[in-house]
Each structure stands twice: as structure tokens, then as C-alpha cells.
Protein backbone atom coordinates (compact mmCIF):
# COMPACT_ATOMS: atom_id res chain seq x y z
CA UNK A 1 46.55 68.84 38.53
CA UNK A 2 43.45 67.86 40.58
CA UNK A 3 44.17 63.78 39.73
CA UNK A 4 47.92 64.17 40.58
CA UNK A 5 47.16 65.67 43.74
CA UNK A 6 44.49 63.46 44.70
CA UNK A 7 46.67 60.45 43.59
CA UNK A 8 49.64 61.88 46.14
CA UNK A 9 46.64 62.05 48.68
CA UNK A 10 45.56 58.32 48.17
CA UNK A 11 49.21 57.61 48.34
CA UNK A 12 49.66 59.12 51.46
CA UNK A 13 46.11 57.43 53.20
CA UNK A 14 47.43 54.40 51.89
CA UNK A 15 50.83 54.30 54.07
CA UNK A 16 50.40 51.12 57.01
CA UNK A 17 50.82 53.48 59.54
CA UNK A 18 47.28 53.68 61.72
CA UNK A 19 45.65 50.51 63.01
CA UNK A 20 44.04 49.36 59.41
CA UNK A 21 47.63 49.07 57.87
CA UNK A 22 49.32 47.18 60.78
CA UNK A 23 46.72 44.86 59.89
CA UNK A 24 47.29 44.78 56.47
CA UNK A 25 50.76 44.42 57.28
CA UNK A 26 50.35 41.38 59.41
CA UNK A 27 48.14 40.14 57.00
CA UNK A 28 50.96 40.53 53.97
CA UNK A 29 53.54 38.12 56.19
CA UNK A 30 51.18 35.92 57.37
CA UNK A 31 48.41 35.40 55.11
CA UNK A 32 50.09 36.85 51.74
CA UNK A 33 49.27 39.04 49.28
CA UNK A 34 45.54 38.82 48.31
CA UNK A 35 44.66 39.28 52.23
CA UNK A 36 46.96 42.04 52.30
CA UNK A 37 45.59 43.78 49.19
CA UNK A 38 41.58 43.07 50.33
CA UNK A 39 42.51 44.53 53.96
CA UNK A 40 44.18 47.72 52.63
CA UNK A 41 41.46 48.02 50.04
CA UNK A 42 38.65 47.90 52.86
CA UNK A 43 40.73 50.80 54.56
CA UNK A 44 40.58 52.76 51.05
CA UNK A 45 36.77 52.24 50.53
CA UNK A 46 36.13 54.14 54.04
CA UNK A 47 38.47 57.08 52.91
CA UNK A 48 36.86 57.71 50.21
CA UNK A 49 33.46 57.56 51.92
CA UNK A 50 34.59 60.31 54.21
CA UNK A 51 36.27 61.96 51.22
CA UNK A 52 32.79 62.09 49.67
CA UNK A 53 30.88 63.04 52.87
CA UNK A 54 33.47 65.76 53.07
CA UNK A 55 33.35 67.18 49.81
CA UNK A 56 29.79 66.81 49.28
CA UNK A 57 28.57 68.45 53.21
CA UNK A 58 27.49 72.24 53.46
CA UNK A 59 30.43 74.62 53.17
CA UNK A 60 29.28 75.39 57.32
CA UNK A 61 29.72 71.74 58.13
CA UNK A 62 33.25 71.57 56.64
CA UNK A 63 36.30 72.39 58.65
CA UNK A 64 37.95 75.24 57.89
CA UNK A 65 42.06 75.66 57.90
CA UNK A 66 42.77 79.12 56.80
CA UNK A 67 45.66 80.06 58.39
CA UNK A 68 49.26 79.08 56.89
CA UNK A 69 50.28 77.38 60.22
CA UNK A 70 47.53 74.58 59.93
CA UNK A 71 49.41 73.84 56.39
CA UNK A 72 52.69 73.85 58.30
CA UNK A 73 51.63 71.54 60.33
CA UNK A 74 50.30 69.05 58.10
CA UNK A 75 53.63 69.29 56.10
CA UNK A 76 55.07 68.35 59.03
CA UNK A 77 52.86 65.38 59.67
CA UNK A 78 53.73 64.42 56.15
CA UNK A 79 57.51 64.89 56.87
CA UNK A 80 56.92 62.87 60.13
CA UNK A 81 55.59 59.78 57.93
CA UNK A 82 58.43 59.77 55.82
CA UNK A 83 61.13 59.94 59.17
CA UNK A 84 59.04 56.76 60.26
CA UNK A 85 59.47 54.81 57.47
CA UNK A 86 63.00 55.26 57.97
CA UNK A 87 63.03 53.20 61.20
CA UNK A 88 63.89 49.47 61.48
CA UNK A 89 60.49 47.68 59.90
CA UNK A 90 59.80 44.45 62.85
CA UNK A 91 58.48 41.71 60.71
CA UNK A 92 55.74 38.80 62.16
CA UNK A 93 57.80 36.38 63.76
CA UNK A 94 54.50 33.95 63.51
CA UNK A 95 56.69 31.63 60.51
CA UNK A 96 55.12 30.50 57.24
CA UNK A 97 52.21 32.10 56.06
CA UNK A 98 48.83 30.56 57.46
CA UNK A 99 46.37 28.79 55.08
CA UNK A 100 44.00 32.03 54.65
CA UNK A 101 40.26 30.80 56.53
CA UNK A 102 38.52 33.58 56.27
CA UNK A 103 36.46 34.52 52.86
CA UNK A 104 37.81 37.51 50.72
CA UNK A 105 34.59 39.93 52.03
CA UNK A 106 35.37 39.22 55.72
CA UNK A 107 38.90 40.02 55.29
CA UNK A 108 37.94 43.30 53.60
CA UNK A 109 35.32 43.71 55.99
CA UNK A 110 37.41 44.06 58.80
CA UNK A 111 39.77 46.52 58.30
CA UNK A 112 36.78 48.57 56.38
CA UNK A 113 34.89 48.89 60.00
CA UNK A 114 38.35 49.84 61.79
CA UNK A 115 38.72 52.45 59.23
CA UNK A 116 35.39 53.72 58.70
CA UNK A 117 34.87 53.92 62.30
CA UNK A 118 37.30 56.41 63.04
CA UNK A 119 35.90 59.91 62.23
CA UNK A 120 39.91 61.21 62.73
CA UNK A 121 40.27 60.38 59.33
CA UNK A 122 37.81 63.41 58.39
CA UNK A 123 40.25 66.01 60.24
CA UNK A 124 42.74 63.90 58.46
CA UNK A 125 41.19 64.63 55.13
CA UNK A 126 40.88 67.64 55.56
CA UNK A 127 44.32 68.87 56.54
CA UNK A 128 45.59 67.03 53.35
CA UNK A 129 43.09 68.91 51.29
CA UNK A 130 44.06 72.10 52.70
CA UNK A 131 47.88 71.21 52.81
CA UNK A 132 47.35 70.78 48.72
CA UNK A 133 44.90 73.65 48.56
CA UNK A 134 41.86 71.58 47.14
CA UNK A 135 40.04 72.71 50.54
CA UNK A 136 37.69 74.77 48.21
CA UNK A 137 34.42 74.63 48.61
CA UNK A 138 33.80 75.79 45.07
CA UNK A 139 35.37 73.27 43.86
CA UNK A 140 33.25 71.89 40.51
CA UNK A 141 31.74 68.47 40.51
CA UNK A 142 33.55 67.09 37.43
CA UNK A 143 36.78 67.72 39.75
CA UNK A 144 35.30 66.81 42.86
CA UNK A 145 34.78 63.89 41.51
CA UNK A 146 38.11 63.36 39.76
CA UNK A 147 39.58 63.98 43.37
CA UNK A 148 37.58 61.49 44.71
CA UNK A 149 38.61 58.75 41.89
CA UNK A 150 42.20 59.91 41.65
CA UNK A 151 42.73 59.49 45.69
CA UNK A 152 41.01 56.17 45.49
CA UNK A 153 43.30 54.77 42.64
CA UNK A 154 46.13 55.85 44.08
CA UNK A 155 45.35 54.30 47.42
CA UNK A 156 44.16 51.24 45.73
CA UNK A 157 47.43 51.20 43.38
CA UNK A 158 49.89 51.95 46.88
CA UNK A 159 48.23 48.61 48.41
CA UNK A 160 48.73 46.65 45.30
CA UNK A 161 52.22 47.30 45.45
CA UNK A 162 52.41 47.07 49.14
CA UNK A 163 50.23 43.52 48.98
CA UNK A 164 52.99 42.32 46.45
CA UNK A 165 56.10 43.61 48.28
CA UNK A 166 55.45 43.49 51.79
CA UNK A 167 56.66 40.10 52.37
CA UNK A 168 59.30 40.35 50.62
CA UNK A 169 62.21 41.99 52.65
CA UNK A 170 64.78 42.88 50.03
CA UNK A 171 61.52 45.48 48.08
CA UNK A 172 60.59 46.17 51.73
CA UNK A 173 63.50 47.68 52.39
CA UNK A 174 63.75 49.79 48.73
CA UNK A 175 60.43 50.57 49.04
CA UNK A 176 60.88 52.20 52.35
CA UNK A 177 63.46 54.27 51.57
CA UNK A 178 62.11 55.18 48.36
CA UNK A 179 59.36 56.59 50.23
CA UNK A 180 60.42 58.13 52.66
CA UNK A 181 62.73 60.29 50.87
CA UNK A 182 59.85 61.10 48.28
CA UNK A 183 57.14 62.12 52.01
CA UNK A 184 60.36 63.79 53.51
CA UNK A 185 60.58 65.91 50.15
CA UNK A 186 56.70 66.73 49.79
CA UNK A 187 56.40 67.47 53.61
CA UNK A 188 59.35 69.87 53.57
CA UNK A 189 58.37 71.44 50.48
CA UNK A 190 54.47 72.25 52.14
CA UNK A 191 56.23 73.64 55.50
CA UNK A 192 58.51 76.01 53.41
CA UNK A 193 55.25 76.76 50.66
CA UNK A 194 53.48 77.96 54.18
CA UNK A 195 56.31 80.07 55.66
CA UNK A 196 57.29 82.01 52.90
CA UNK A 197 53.55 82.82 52.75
């Protein structure tokens, strides 16, 4: 249960929606899919240090969610993903795909320091954790660190597909609404687990 929920959580981190995936993104129409996959994997490799930071700190360092609203509203946040990938998707307009002039480690570089700079992603983290009750400091460290794997591969896996698919309109547009309607499902389901509570 721990590796399902921690792939669903690397699923979720893995969406282009903050600054590292609109770079991605631009990357995936412009530059194709290797740039697009090494950018969104740079943005993976800083969630998972902050996963590990989190799950690692003193229980007093943590934040704590304990109160069934806080899961409400992260059910909502998840329910507000999937509404956005149910908007129009604006493509580059920049033409053919540039020859790539950058090496592989500066193009994961980048969007690594974007992402690992931002210590939201730590409240982030947290609210997902606590939205799939794995907030637990007792957690054991064979499944702390099956979260930790599970959340990576699934955000690793999400980019793969993304890297492949993104410039291509006609999976785009499947993929979208695929999505959505699987985040609109999950989020709903979290907001009604935490009212009925």
C-alpha cells in the first residue's frame, strides 16, 4: 500500500504545473524528448531530497496537519490540478525543435536548482503525506524508504511518458483528459474521506 501511494504521490509532483514543468514543457516542443525527460528528472531528484529531509527530520521539526480540514484542503488542491488540466494546453509557437546545445547535466541541472530551491515543496510534501495518511512519524525505515523509491519512480515514470508525449498533440490531448479525470476522482474522494470524518 505504501509503494502505491507513494507512486500516486510521484505522479502527482510530477504534473508540469509549477515553474520546473513549464520548463520541461517548453523543453518537450522545442528541444524534444531527452531534454524534456532530463529537465523533469532534475525536478524529481529535488523532491525526493526534501522527501528524505522530511521523513528523516525530528518528529518536532516536521509539520504537523492533524485536523481533517488540512486533508480537505489538499484534496481540493488535488481536484484543482485535475480542473487545470482540463483547460486549453498553449503549445510553443517557437517552430521546429532547436538543435539541443546544452549537455545532458546542464539541462538537468537547471530545472534541479529551480526545484530544489523552493522550500514550498516541503509544505507541499507534506500535505500529500498527510492527505494519504503516511504523515506518521513512526513510520518504519524499510517503508520509509519504499515511500521514498516508490514516489521517485513514479515521478520518474510520469516524465518518461510526458518526455515521449508532450510533443505530440493528438497523446497530449488523451493524456490530459485521462488525467484529469483520474486527479478529479482522487481529489474528490480525499475531500469526502475528510468530511465524513
Amino acid at each position: 500500500m505504501v509503494v502505491l501511494k507513494g507512486l500516486l504521490i510521484g505522479f502527482l509532483l510530477a504534473l508540469p504545473v509549477g515553474p520546473a514543468g513549464a520548463i520541461s514543457t517548453r523543453r518537450a516542443l522545442t528541444r524534444g524528448y531527452r531534454a524534456c525527460f532530463l529537465s523533469g528528472l532534475g525536478a524529481s531528484v529535488s523532491d525526493v531530497i526534501y522527501l528524505t529531509i522530511l521523513e528523516f527530520a525530528s518528529p518536532s521539526l516536521r509539520p504537523s496537519f492533524t485536523f481533517h480540514w488540512i486533508r480537505a484542503i489538499a484534496g481540493i488542491f488535488i481536484t484543482y490540478i485535475g480542473v487545470t488540466l482540463l483547460l486549453p494546453f498553449e503549445q510553443s509557437s517557437e517552430g521546429p525543435k532547436m538543435q539541443e546545445n546544452q549537455k545532458h547535466i546542464a539541462v538537468f541541472a537547471s530545472t534541479f536548482l529551480i526545484s530544489v530551491a523552493n522550500p514550498a515543496i516541503l509544505v507541499s510534501l507534506s500535505v500529500l503525506l498527510e492527505a494519504f495518511d503516511l504523515n506518521d512519524p513512526s513510520l518504519q525505515a524499510h517503508s520509509v524508504a519504499l515511500l521514498i523509491v516508490s514516489v521517485f519512480c513514479g515521478s520518474a515514470t510520469l516524465w518518461l511518458v510526458l518526455a515521449r508525449g508532450l510533443s505530440n498533440p493528438r497523446f497530449l490531448f488523451i493524456a490530459r483528459r485521462v488525467s484529469a479525470i483520474l486527479f478529479l476522482s482522487l481529489g474528490l474522494g480525499i475531500v469526502w474521506l475528510a468530511l465524513v470524518k
